[in-house]
C-alpha atoms as a PDB file:
ATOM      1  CA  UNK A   1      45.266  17.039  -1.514  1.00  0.00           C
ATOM      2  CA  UNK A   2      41.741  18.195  -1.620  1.00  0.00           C
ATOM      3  CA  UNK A   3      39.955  19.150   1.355  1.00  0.00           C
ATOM      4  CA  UNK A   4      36.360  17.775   1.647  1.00  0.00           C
ATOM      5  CA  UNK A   5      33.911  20.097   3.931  1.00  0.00           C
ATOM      6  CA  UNK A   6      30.448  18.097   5.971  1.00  0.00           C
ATOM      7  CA  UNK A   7      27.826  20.433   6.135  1.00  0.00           C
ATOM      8  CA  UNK A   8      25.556  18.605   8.972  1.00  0.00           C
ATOM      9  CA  UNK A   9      21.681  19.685   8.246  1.00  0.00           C
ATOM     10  CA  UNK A  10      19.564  18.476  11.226  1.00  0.00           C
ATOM     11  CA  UNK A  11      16.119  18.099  10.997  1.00  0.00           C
ATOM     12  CA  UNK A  12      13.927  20.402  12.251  1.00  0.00           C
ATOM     13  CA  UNK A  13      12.572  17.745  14.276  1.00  0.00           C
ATOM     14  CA  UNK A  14      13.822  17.293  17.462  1.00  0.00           C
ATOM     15  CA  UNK A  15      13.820  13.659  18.417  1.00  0.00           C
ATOM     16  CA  UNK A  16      13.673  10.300  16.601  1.00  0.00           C
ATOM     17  CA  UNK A  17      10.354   9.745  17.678  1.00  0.00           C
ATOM     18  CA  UNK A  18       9.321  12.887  16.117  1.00  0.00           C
ATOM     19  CA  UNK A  19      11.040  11.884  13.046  1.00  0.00           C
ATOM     20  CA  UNK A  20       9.510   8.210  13.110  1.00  0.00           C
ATOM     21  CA  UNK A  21       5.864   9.879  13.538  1.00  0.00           C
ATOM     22  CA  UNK A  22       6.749  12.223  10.456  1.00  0.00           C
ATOM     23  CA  UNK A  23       7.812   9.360   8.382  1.00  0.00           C
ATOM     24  CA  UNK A  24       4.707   7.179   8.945  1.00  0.00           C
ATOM     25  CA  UNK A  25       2.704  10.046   8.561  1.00  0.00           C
ATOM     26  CA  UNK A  26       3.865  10.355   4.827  1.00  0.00           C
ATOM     27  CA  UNK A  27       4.596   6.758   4.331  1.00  0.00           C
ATOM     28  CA  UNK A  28       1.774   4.835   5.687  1.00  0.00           C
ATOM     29  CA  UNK A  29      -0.707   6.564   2.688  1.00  0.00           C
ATOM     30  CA  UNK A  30       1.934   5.453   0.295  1.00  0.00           C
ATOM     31  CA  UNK A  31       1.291   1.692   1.379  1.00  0.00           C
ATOM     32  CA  UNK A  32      -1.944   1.415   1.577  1.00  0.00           C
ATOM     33  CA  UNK A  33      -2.599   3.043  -2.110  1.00  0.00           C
ATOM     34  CA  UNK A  34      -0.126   0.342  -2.942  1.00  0.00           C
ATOM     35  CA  UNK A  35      -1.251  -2.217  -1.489  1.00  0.00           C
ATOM     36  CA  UNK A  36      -4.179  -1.066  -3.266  1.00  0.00           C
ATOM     37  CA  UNK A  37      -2.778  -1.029  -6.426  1.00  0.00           C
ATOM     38  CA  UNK A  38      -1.738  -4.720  -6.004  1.00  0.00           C
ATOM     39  CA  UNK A  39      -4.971  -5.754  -5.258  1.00  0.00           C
ATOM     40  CA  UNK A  40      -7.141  -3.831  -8.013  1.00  0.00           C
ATOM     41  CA  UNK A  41      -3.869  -4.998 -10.523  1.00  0.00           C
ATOM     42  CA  UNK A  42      -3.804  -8.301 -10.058  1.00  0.00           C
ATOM     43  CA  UNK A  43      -8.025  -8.327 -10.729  1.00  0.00           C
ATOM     44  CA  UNK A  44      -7.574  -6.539 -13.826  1.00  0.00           C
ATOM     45  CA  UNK A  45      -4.658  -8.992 -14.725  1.00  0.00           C
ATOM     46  CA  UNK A  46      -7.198 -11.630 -14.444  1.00  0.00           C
ATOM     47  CA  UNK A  47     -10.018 -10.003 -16.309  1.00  0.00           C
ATOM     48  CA  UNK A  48      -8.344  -8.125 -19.021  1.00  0.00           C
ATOM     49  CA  UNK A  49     -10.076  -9.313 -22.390  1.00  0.00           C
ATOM     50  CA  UNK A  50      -9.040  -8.603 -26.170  1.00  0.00           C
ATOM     51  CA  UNK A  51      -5.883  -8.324 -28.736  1.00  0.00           C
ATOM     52  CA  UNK A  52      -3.883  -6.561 -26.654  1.00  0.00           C
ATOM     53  CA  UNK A  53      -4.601  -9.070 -24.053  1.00  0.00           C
ATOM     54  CA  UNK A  54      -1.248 -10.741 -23.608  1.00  0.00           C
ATOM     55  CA  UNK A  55       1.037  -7.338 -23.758  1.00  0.00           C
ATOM     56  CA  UNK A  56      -1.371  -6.004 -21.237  1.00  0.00           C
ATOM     57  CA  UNK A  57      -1.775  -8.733 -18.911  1.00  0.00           C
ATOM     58  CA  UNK A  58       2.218  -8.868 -18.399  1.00  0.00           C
ATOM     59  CA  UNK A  59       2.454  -5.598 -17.745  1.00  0.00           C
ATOM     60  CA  UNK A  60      -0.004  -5.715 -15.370  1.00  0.00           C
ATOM     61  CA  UNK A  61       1.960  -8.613 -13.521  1.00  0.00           C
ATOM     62  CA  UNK A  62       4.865  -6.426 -13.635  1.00  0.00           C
ATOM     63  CA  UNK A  63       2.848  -3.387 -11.884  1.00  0.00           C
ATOM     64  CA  UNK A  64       1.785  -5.657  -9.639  1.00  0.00           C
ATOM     65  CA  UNK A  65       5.748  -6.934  -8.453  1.00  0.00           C
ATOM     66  CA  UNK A  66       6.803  -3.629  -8.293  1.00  0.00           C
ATOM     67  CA  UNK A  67       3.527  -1.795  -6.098  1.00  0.00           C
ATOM     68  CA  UNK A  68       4.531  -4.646  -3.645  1.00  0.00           C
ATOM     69  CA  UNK A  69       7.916  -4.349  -3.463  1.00  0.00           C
ATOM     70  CA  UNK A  70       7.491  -0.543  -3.745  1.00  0.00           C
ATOM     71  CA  UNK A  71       4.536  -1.446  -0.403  1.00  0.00           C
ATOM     72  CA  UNK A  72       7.442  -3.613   1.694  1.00  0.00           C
ATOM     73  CA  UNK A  73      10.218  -0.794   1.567  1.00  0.00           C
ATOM     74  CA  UNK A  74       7.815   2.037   2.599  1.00  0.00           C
ATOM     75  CA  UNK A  75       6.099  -0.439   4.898  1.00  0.00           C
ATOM     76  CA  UNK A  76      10.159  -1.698   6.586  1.00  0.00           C
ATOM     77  CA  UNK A  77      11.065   1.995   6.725  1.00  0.00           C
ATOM     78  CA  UNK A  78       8.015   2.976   9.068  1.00  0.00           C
ATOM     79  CA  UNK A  79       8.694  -0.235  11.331  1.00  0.00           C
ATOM     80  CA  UNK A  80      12.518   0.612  10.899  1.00  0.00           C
ATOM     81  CA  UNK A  81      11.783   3.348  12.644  1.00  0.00           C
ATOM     82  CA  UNK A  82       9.507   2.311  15.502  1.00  0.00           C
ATOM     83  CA  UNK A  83       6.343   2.739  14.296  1.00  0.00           C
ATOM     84  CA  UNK A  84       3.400  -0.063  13.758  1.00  0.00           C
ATOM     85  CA  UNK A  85       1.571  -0.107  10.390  1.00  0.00           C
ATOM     86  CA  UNK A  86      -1.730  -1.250   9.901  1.00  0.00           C
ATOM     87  CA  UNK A  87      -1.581  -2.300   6.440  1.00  0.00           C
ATOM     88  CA  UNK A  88      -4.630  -5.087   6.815  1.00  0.00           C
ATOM     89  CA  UNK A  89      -6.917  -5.474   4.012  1.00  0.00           C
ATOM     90  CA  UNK A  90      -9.721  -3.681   5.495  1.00  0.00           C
ATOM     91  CA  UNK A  91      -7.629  -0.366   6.649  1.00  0.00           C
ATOM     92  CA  UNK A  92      -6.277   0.135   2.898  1.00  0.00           C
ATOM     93  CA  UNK A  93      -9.967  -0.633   1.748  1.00  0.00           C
ATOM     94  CA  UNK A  94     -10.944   2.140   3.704  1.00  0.00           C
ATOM     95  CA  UNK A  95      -8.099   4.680   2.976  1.00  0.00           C
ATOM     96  CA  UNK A  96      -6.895   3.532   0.012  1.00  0.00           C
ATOM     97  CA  UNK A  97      -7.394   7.194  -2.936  1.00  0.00           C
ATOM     98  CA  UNK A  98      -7.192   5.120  -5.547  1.00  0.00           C
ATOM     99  CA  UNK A  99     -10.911   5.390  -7.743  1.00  0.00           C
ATOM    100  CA  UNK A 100     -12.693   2.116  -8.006  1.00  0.00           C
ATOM    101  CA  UNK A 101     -11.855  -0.531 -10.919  1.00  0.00           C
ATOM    102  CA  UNK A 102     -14.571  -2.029 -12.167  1.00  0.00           C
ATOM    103  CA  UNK A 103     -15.544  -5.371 -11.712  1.00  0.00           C
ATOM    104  CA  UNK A 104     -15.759  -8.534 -14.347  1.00  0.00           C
ATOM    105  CA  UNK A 105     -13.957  -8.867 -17.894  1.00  0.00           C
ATOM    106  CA  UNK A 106     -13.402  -5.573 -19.460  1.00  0.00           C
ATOM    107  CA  UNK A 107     -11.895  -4.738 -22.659  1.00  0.00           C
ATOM    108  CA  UNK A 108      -7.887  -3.726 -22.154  1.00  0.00           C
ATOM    109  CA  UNK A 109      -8.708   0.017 -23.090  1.00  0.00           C
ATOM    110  CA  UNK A 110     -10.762   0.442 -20.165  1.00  0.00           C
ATOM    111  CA  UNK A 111      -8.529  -2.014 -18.293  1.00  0.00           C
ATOM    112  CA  UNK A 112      -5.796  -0.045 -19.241  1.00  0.00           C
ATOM    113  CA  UNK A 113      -7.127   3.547 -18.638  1.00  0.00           C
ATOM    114  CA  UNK A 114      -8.790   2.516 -15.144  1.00  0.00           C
ATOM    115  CA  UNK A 115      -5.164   1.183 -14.394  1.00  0.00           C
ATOM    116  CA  UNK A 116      -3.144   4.443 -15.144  1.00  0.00           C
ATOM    117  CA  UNK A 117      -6.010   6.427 -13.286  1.00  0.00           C
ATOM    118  CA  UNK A 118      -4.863   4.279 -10.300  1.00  0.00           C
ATOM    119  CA  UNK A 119      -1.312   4.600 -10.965  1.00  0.00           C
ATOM    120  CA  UNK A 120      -2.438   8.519 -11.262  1.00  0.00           C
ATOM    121  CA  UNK A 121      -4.340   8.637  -7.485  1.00  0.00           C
ATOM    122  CA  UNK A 122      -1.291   6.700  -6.037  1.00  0.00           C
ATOM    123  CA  UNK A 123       1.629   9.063  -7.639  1.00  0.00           C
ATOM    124  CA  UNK A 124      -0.439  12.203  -5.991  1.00  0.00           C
ATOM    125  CA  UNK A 125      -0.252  10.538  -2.644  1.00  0.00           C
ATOM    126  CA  UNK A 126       3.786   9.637  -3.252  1.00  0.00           C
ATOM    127  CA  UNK A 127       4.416  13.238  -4.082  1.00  0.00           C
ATOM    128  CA  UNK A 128       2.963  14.488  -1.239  1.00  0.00           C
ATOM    129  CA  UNK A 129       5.007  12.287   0.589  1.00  0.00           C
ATOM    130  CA  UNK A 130       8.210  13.436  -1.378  1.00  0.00           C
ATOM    131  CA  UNK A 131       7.640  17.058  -0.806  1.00  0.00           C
ATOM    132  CA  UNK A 132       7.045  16.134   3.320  1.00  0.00           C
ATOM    133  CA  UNK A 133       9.840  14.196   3.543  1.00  0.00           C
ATOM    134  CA  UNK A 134      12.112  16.862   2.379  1.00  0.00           C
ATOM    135  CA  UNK A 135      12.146  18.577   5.958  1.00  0.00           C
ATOM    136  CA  UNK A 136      11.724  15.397   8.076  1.00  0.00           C
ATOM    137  CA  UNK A 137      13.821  12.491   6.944  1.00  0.00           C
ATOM    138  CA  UNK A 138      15.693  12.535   3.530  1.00  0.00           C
ATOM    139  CA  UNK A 139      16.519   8.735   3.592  1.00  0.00           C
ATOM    140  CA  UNK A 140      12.682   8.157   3.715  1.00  0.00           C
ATOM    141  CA  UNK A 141      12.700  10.786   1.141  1.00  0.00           C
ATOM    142  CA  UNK A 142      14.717   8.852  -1.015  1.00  0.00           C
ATOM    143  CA  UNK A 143      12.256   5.909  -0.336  1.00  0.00           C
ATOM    144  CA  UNK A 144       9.541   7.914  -1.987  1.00  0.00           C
ATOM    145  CA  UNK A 145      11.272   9.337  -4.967  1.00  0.00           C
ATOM    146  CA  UNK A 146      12.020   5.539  -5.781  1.00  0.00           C
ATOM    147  CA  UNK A 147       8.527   4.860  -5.790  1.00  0.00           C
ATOM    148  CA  UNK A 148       7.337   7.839  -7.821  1.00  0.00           C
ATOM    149  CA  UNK A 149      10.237   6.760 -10.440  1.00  0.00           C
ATOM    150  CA  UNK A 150       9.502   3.336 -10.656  1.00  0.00           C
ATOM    151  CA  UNK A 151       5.552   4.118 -10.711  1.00  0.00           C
ATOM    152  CA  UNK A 152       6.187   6.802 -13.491  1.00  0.00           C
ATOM    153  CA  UNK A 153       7.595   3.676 -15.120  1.00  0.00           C
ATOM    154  CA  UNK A 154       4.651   1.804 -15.052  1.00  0.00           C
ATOM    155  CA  UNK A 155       2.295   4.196 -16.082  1.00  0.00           C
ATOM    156  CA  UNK A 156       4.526   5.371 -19.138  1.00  0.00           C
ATOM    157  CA  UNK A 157       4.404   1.638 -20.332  1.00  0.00           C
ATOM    158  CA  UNK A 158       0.890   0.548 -19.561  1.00  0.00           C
ATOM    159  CA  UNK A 159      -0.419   4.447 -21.152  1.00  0.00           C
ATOM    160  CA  UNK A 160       1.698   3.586 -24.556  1.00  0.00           C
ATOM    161  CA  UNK A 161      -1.029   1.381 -25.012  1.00  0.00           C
ATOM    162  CA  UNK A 162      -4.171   4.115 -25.483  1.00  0.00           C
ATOM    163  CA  UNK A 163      -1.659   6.943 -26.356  1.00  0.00           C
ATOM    164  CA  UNK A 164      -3.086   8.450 -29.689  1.00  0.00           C
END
């Protein structure tokens, strides 16, 4: 019979509300660049223009699904925990790191590129929360390396587009 040892690791925190203030610290960026992202995607969904129009526009639905999805299980785990998050369209407007998309019909190479530049300013701010969660919280950490994957996913697919 094969003995299994727990190794307990407590976090260096020292209470839950500690931990909960930790979390949202990382987390709440996370949302609002995705929430973001779902906004600024689903205009360039609309206004993407020539023959890769119909390859890029689904992908750009997809993107969309998953930032909000990706947005509600960072945004649950903060209010899990306790915390409020002010995810309203005018706080991610204003902290939101994701560079501006422009506006109107654009051709899908600058549709695409402005879209993986997004993706780009949104994976910096889930890395940082990866890399904060590691001493705070692993199960949020866990939240966060989901995102990054799934993100990494989307840019890989949207960049095989301009990829020389």
């Amino acid at each position: 019979m094969t003995s299994t040892t727990h190794t307990d690791a407590p976090s260096a925190l020292a209470t839950t509300s500690e931990i909960a203030a930790g979390v949202a610290q990382f987390l709440t960026p996370v949302v609002h660049d995705l929430e973001a992202l779902v906004v600024d995607g689903k205009q360039a969904h609309w206004h993407v223009r020539g023959g890769s129009f119909a390859g890029v526009h689904a992908l750009l639905d997809d993107l969309v699904a998953h930032a909000q999805d990706f947005a509600d299980t960072a945004a649950e785990r903060i209010v899990a925990l306790g915390l409020p998050l002010d995810s309203r369209l005018a706080t991610v407007a204003a902290k939101s790191t994701l560079p501006a998309l422009s506006d109107g019909f654009q051709p899908w190479q600058t549709t695409v590129a402005q879209t993986v530049a997004q993706i780009d300013a949104a994976l910096v701010t889930v890395r940082a929360a990866v890399a904060g969660l590691d001493d705070i919280d692993l199960s949020s950490q866990d939240v966060a390396i989901e995102i990054e994957r799934g993100l990494t996913k989307d840019r890989w697919l949207l960049q095989a587009h301009i990829a020389a």
